[in-house]
PDB file of N, CA and C in Angstrom:
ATOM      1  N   UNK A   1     119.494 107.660  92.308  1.00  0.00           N
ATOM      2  CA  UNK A   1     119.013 108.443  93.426  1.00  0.00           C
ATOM      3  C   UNK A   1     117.766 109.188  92.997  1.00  0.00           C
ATOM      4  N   UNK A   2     116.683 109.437  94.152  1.00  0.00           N
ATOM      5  CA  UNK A   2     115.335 109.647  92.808  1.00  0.00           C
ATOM      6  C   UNK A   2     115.518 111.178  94.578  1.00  0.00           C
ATOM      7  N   UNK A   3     114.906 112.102  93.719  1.00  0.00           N
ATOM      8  CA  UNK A   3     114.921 113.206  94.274  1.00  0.00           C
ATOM      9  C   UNK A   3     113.217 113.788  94.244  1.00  0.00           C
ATOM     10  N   UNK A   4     112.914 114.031  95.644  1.00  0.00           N
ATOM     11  CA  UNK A   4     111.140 115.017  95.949  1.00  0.00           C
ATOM     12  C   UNK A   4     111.675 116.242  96.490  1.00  0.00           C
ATOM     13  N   UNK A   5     110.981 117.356  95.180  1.00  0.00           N
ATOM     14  CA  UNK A   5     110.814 118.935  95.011  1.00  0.00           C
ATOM     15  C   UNK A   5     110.190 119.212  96.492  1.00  0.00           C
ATOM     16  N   UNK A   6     108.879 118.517  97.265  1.00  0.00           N
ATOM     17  CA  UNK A   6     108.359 118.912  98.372  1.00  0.00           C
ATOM     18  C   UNK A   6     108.080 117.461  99.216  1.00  0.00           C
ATOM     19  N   UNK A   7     107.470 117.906 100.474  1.00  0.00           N
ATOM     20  CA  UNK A   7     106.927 116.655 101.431  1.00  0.00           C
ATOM     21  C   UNK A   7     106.399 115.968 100.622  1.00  0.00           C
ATOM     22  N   UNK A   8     104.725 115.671 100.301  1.00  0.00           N
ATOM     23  CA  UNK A   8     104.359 115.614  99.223  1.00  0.00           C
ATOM     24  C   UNK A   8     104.690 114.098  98.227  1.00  0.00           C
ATOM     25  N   UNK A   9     105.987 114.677  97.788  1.00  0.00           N
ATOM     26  CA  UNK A   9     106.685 114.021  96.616  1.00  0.00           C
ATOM     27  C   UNK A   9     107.580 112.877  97.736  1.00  0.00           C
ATOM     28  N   UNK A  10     107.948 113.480  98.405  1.00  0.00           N
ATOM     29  CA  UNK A  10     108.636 112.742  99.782  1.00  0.00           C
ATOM     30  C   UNK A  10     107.883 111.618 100.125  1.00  0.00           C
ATOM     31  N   UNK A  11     106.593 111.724 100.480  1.00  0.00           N
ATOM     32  CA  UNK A  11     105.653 110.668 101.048  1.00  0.00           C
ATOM     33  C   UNK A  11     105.282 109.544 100.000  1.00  0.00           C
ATOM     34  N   UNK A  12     105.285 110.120  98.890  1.00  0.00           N
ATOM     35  CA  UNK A  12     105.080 109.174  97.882  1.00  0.00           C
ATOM     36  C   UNK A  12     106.250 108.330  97.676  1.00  0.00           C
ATOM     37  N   UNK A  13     107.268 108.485  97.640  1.00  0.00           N
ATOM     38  CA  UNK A  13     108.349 107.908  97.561  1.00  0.00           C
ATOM     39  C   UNK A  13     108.895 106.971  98.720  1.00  0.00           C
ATOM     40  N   UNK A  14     108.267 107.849  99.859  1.00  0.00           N
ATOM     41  CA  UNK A  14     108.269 107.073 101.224  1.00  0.00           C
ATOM     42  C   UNK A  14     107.454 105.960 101.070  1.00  0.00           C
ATOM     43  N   UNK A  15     106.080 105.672 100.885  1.00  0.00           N
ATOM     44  CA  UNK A  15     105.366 105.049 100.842  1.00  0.00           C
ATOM     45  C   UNK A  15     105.554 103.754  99.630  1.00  0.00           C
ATOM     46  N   UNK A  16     106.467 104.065  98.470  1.00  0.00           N
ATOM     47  CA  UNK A  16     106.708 102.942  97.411  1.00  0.00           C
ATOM     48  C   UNK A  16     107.567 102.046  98.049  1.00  0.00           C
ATOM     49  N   UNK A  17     107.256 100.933  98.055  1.00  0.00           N
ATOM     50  CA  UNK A  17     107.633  99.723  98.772  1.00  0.00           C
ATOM     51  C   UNK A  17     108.613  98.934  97.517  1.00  0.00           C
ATOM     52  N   UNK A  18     108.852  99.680  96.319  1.00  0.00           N
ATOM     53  CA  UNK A  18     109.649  98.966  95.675  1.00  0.00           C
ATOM     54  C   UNK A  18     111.512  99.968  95.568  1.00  0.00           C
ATOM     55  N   UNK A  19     111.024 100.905  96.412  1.00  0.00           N
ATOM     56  CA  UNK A  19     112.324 101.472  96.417  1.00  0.00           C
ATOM     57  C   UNK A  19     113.028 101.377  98.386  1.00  0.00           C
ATOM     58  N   UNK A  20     114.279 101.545  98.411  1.00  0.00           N
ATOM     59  CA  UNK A  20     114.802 101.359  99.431  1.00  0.00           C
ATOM     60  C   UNK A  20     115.317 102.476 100.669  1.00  0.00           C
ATOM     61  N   UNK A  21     114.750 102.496 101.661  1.00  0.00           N
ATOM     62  CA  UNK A  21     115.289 103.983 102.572  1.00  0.00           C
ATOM     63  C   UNK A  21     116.318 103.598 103.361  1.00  0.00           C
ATOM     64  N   UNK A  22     117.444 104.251 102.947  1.00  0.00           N
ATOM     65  CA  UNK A  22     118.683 104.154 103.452  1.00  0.00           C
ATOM     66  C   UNK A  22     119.370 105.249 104.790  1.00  0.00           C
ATOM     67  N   UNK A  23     120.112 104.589 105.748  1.00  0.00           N
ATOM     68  CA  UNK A  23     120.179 105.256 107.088  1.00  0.00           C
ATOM     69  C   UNK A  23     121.624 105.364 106.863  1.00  0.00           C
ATOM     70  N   UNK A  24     121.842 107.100 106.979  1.00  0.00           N
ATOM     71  CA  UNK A  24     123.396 107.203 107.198  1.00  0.00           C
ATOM     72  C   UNK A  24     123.428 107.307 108.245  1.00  0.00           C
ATOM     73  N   UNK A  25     124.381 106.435 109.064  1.00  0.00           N
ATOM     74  CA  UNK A  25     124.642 106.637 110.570  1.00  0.00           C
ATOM     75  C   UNK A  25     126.281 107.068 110.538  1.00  0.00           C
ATOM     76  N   UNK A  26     126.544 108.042 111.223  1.00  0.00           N
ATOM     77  CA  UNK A  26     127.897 108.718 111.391  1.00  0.00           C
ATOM     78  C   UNK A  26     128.398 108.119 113.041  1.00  0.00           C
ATOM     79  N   UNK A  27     129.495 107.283 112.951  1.00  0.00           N
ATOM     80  CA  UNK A  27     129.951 107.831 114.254  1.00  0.00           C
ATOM     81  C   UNK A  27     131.715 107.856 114.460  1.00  0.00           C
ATOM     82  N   UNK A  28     131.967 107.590 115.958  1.00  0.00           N
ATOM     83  CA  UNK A  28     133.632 107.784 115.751  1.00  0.00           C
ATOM     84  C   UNK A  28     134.672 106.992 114.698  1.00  0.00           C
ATOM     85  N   UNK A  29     134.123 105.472 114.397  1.00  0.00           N
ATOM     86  CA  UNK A  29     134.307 104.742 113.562  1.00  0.00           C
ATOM     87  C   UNK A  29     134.294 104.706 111.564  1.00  0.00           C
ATOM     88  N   UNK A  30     133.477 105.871 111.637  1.00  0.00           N
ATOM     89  CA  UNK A  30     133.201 105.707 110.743  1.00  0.00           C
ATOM     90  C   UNK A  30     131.790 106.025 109.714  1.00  0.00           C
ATOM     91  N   UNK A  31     131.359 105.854 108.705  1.00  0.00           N
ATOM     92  CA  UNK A  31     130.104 105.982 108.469  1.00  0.00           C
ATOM     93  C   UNK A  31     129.371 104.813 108.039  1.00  0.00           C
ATOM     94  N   UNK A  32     128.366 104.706 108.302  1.00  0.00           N
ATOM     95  CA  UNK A  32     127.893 103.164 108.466  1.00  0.00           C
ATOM     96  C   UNK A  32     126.805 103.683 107.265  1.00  0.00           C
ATOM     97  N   UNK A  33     125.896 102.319 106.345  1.00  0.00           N
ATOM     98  CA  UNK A  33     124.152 102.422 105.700  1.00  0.00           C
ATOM     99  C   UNK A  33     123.873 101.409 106.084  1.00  0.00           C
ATOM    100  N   UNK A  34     122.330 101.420 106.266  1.00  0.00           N
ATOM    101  CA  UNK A  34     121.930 100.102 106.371  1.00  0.00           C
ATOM    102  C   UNK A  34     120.118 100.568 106.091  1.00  0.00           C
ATOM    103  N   UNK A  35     119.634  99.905 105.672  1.00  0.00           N
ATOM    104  CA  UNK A  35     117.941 100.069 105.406  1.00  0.00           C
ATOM    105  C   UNK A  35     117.376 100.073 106.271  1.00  0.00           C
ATOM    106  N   UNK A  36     116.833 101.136 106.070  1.00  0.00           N
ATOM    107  CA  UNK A  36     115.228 101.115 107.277  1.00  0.00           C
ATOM    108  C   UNK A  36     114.311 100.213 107.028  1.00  0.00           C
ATOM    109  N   UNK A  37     114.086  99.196 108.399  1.00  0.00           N
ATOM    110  CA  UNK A  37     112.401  98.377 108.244  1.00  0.00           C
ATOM    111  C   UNK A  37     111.633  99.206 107.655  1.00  0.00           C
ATOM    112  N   UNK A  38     110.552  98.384 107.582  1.00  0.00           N
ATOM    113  CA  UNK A  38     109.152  98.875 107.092  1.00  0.00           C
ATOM    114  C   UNK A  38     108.375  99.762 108.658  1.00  0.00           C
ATOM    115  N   UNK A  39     108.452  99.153 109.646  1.00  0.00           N
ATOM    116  CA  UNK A  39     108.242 100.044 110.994  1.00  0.00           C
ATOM    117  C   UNK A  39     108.627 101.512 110.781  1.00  0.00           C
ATOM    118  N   UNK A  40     109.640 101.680 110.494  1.00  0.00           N
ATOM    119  CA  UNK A  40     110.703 102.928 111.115  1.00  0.00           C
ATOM    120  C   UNK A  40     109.816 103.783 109.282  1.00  0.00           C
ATOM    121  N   UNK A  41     110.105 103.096 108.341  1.00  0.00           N
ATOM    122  CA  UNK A  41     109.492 103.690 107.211  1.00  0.00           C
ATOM    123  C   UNK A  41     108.235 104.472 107.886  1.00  0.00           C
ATOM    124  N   UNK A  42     107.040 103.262 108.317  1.00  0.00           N
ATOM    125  CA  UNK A  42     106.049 103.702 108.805  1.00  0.00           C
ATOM    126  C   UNK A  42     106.240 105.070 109.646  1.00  0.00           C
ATOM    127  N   UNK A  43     107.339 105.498 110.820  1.00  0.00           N
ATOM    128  CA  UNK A  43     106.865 106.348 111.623  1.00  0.00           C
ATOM    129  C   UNK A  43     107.762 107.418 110.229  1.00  0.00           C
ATOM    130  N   UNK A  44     108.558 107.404 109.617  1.00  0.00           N
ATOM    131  CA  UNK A  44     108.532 108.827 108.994  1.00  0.00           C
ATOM    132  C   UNK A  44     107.854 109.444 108.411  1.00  0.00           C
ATOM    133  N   UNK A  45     106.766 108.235 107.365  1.00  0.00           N
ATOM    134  CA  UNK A  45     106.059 108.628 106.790  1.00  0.00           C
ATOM    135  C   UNK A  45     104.941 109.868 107.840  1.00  0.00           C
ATOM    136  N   UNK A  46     104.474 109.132 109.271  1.00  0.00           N
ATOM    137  CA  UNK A  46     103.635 110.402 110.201  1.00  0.00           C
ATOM    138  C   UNK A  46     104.559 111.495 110.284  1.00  0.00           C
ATOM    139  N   UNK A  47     105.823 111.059 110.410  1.00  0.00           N
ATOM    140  CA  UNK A  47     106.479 112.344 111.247  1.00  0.00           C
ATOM    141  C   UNK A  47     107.321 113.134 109.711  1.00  0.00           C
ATOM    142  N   UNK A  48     105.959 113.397 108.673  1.00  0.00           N
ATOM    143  CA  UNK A  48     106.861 114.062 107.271  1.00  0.00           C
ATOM    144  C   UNK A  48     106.867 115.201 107.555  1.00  0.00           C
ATOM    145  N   UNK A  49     105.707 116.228 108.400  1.00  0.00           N
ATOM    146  CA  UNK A  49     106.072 117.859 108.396  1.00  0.00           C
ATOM    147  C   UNK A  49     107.432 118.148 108.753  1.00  0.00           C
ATOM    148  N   UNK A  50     108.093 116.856 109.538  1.00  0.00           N
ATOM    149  CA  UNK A  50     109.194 117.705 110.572  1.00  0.00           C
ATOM    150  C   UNK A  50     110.544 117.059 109.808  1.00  0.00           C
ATOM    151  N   UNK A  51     110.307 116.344 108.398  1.00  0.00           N
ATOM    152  CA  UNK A  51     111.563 116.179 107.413  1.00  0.00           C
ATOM    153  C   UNK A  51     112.355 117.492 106.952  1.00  0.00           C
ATOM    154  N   UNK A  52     113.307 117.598 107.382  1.00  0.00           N
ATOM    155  CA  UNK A  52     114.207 118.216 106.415  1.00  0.00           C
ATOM    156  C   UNK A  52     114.597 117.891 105.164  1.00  0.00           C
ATOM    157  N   UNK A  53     114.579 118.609 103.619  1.00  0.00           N
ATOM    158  CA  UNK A  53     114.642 117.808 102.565  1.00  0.00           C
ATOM    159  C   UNK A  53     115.598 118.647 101.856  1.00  0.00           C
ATOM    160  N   UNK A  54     116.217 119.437 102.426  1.00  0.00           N
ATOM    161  CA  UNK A  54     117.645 120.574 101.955  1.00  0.00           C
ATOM    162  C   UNK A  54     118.525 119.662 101.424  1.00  0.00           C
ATOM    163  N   UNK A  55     119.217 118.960 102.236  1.00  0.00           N
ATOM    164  CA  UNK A  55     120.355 118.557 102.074  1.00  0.00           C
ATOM    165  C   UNK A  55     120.434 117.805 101.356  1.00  0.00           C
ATOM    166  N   UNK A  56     122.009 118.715 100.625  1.00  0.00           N
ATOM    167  CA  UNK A  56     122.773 117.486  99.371  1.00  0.00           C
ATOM    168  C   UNK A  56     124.272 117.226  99.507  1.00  0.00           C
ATOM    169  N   UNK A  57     124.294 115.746  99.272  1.00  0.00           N
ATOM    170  CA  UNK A  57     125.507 115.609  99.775  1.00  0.00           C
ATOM    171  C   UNK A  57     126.057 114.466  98.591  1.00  0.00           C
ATOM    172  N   UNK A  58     127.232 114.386  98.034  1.00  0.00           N
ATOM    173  CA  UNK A  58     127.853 114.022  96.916  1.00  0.00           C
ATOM    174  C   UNK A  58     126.604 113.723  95.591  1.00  0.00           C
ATOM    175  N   UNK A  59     125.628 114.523  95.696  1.00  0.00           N
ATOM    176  CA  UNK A  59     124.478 114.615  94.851  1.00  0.00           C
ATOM    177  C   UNK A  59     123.654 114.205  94.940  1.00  0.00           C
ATOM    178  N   UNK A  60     123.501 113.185  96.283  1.00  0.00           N
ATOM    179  CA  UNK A  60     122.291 112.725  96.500  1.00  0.00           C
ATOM    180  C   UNK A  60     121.800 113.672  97.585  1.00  0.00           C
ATOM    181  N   UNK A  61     120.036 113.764  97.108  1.00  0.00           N
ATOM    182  CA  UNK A  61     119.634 114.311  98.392  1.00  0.00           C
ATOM    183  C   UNK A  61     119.068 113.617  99.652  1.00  0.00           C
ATOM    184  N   UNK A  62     119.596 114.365 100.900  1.00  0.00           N
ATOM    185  CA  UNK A  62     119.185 113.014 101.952  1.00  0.00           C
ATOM    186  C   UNK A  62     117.907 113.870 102.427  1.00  0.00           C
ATOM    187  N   UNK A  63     117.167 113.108 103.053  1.00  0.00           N
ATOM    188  CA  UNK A  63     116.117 114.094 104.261  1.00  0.00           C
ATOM    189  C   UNK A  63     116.945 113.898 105.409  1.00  0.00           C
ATOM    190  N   UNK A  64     116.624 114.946 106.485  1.00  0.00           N
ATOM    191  CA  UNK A  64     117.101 114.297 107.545  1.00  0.00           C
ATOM    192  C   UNK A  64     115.806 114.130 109.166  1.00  0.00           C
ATOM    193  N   UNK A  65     115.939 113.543 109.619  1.00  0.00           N
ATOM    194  CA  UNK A  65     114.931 113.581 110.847  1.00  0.00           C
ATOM    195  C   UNK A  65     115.940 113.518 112.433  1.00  0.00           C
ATOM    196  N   UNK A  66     115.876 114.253 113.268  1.00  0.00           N
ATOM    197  CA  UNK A  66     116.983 114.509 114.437  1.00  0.00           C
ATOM    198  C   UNK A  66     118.102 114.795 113.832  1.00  0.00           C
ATOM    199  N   UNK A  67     119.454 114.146 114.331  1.00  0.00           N
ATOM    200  CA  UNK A  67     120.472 114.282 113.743  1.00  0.00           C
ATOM    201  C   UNK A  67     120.822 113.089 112.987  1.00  0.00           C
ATOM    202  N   UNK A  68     120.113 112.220 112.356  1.00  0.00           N
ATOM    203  CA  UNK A  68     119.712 111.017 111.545  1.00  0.00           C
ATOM    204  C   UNK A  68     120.021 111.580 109.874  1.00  0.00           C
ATOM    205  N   UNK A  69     120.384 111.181 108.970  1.00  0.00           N
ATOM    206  CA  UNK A  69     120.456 111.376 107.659  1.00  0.00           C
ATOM    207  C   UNK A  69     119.873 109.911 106.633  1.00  0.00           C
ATOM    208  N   UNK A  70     118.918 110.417 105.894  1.00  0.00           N
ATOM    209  CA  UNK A  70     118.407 108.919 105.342  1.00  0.00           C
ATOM    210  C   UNK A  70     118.350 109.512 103.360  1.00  0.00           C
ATOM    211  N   UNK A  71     118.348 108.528 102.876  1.00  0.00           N
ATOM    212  CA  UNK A  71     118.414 108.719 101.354  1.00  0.00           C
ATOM    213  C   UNK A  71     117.372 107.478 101.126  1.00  0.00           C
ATOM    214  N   UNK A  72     116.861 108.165  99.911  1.00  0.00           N
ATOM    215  CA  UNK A  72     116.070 106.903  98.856  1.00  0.00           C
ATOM    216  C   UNK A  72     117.004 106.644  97.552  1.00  0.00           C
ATOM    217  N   UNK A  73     116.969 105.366  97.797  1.00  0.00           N
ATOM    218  CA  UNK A  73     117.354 104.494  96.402  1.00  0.00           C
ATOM    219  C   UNK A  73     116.458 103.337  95.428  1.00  0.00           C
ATOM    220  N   UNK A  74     116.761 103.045  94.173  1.00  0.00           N
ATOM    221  CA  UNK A  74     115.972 102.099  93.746  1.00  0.00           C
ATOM    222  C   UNK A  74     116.636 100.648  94.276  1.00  0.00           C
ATOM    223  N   UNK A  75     115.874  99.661  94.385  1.00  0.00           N
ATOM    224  CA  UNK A  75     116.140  98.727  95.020  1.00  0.00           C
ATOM    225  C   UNK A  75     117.281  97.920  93.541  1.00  0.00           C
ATOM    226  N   UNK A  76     118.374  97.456  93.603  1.00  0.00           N
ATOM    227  CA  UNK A  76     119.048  96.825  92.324  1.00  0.00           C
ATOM    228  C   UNK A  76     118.702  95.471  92.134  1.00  0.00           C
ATOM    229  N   UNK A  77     118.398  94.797  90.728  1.00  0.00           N
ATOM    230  CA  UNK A  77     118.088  94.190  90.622  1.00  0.00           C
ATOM    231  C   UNK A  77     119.325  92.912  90.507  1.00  0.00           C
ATOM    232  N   UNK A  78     119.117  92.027  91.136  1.00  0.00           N
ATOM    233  CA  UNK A  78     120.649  91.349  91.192  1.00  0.00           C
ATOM    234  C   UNK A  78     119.979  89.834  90.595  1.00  0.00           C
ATOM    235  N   UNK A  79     121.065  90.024  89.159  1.00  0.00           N
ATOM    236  CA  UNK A  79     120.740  88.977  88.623  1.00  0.00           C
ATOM    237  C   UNK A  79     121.157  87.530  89.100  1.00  0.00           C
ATOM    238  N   UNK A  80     120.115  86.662  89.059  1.00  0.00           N
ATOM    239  CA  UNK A  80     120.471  85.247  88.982  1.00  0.00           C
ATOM    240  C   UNK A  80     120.970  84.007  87.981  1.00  0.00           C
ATOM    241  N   UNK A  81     122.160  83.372  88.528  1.00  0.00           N
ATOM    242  CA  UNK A  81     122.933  82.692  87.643  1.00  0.00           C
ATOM    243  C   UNK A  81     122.273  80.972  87.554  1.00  0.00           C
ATOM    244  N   UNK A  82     121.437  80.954  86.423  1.00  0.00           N
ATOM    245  CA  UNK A  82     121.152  79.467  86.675  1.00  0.00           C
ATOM    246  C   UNK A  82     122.299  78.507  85.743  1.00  0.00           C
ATOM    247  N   UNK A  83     122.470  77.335  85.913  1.00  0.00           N
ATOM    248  CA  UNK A  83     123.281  76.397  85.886  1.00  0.00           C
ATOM    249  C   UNK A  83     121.843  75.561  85.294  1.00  0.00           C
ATOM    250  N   UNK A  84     122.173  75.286  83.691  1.00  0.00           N
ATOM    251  CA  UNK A  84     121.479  74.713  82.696  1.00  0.00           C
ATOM    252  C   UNK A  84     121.634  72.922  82.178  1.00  0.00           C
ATOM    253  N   UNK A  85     123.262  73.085  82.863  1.00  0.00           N
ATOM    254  CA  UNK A  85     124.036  71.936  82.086  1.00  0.00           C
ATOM    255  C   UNK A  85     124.353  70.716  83.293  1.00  0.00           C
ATOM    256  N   UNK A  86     125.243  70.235  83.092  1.00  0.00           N
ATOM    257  CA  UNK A  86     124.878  69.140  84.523  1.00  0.00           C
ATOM    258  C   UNK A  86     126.380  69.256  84.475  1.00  0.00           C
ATOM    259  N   UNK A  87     127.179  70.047  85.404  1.00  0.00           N
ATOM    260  CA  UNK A  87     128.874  70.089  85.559  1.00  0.00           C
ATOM    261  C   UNK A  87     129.791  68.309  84.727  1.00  0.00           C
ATOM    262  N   UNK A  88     130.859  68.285  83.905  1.00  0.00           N
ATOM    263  CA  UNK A  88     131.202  66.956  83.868  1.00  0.00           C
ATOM    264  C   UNK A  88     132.365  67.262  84.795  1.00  0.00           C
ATOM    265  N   UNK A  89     132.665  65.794  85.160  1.00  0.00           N
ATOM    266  CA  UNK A  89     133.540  65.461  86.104  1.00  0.00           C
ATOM    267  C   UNK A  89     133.317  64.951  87.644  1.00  0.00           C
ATOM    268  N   UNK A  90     131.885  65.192  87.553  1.00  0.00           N
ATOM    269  CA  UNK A  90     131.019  64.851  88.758  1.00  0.00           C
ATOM    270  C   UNK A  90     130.920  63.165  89.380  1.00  0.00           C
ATOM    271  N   UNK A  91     131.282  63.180  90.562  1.00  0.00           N
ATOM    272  CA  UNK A  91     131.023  61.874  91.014  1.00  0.00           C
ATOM    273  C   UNK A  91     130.332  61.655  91.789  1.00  0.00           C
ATOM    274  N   UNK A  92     129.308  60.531  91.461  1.00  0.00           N
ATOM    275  CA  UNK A  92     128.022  60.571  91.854  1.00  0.00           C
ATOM    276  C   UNK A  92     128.177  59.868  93.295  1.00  0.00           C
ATOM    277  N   UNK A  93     127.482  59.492  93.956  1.00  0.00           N
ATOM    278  CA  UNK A  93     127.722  58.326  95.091  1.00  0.00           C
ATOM    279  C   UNK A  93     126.498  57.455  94.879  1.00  0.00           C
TER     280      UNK A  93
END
Protein backbone atom coordinates (compact mmCIF):
# COMPACT_ATOMS: atom_id res chain seq x y z
CA UNK A 1 0.00 0.00 0.00
CA UNK A 2 2.06 3.19 -0.96
CA UNK A 3 0.75 6.19 1.11
CA UNK A 4 0.75 10.53 -0.12
CA UNK A 5 1.57 12.97 3.00
CA UNK A 6 -0.43 15.72 0.60
CA UNK A 7 -2.50 16.22 -2.86
CA UNK A 8 0.62 16.72 -4.45
CA UNK A 9 2.07 13.27 -3.59
CA UNK A 10 -1.57 12.02 -4.42
CA UNK A 11 -1.36 13.21 -8.08
CA UNK A 12 1.81 11.71 -8.61
CA UNK A 13 0.77 8.49 -7.65
CA UNK A 14 -2.47 9.11 -9.43
CA UNK A 15 -0.82 9.78 -12.51
CA UNK A 16 1.82 6.45 -12.36
CA UNK A 17 0.33 4.16 -14.72
CA UNK A 18 2.32 1.31 -13.25
CA UNK A 19 0.41 1.22 -10.03
CA UNK A 20 -3.36 0.30 -9.62
CA UNK A 21 -6.52 2.57 -8.26
CA UNK A 22 -8.76 0.53 -6.48
CA UNK A 23 -12.73 1.26 -5.88
CA UNK A 24 -14.27 0.24 -2.60
CA UNK A 25 -17.82 0.01 -3.34
CA UNK A 26 -20.03 -0.73 -0.15
CA UNK A 27 -23.45 -1.90 -0.53
CA UNK A 28 -26.36 -4.09 1.06
CA UNK A 29 -24.53 -7.16 -0.25
CA UNK A 30 -21.55 -6.61 0.71
CA UNK A 31 -18.20 -4.92 -0.14
CA UNK A 32 -17.14 -5.14 -3.56
CA UNK A 33 -13.03 -3.79 -5.41
CA UNK A 34 -12.60 -3.48 -8.65
CA UNK A 35 -10.04 -0.95 -10.63
CA UNK A 36 -10.64 2.20 -11.91
CA UNK A 37 -10.20 2.76 -15.90
CA UNK A 38 -7.81 5.04 -17.00
CA UNK A 39 -11.01 7.61 -17.78
CA UNK A 40 -12.28 7.73 -14.21
CA UNK A 41 -8.27 7.90 -13.14
CA UNK A 42 -8.26 10.83 -15.54
CA UNK A 43 -11.27 12.78 -13.88
CA UNK A 44 -9.70 12.38 -10.25
CA UNK A 45 -6.65 13.35 -11.14
CA UNK A 46 -8.79 17.23 -12.15
CA UNK A 47 -11.02 16.75 -9.37
CA UNK A 48 -7.66 16.38 -6.64
CA UNK A 49 -8.50 19.69 -4.49
CA UNK A 50 -11.78 18.03 -3.50
CA UNK A 51 -9.86 14.42 -2.40
CA UNK A 52 -10.16 13.54 0.95
CA UNK A 53 -6.83 11.81 2.03
CA UNK A 54 -7.67 11.25 6.04
CA UNK A 55 -8.83 8.08 5.97
CA UNK A 56 -7.36 4.86 7.31
CA UNK A 57 -8.80 1.85 7.28
CA UNK A 58 -7.13 -1.69 8.23
CA UNK A 59 -3.86 0.47 7.41
CA UNK A 60 -4.35 1.32 4.23
CA UNK A 61 -5.01 4.78 3.39
CA UNK A 62 -7.99 5.35 1.08
CA UNK A 63 -8.83 8.91 -0.51
CA UNK A 64 -12.23 9.33 -0.78
CA UNK A 65 -14.28 11.41 -3.54
CA UNK A 66 -18.43 11.62 -2.74
CA UNK A 67 -19.27 8.79 -0.74
CA UNK A 68 -16.82 6.59 -3.03
CA UNK A 69 -13.63 5.12 -1.18
CA UNK A 70 -10.56 4.32 -3.53
CA UNK A 71 -6.94 2.99 -2.49
CA UNK A 72 -3.61 2.75 -4.46
CA UNK A 73 -1.83 -0.44 -4.87
CA UNK A 74 1.26 -1.77 -6.70
CA UNK A 75 0.18 -3.65 -9.58
CA UNK A 76 1.48 -7.74 -8.61
CA UNK A 77 3.54 -9.25 -10.67
CA UNK A 78 2.06 -12.70 -11.59
CA UNK A 79 4.45 -15.05 -12.60
CA UNK A 80 4.40 -17.12 -15.73
CA UNK A 81 4.68 -20.90 -15.92
CA UNK A 82 6.45 -21.97 -19.12
CA UNK A 83 6.40 -25.67 -20.05
CA UNK A 84 10.12 -26.42 -21.41
CA UNK A 85 9.71 -30.19 -21.93
CA UNK A 86 7.27 -31.83 -24.34
CA UNK A 87 4.61 -33.76 -21.67
CA UNK A 88 5.29 -37.91 -22.27
CA UNK A 89 2.34 -39.85 -22.77
CA UNK A 90 1.03 -37.65 -25.45
CA UNK A 91 -0.89 -38.86 -28.42
CA UNK A 92 -0.33 -37.31 -31.36
CA UNK A 93 -3.04 -37.54 -34.23
Amino acid sequence: MLEAKNRRQLKKLLEDKTLRVIERNISDNGTYFKEVSDDFRNFLIERIKGLDITYYENGKQHFKHGYTYYYIEEKAAIPAKVETTIPENVTWN
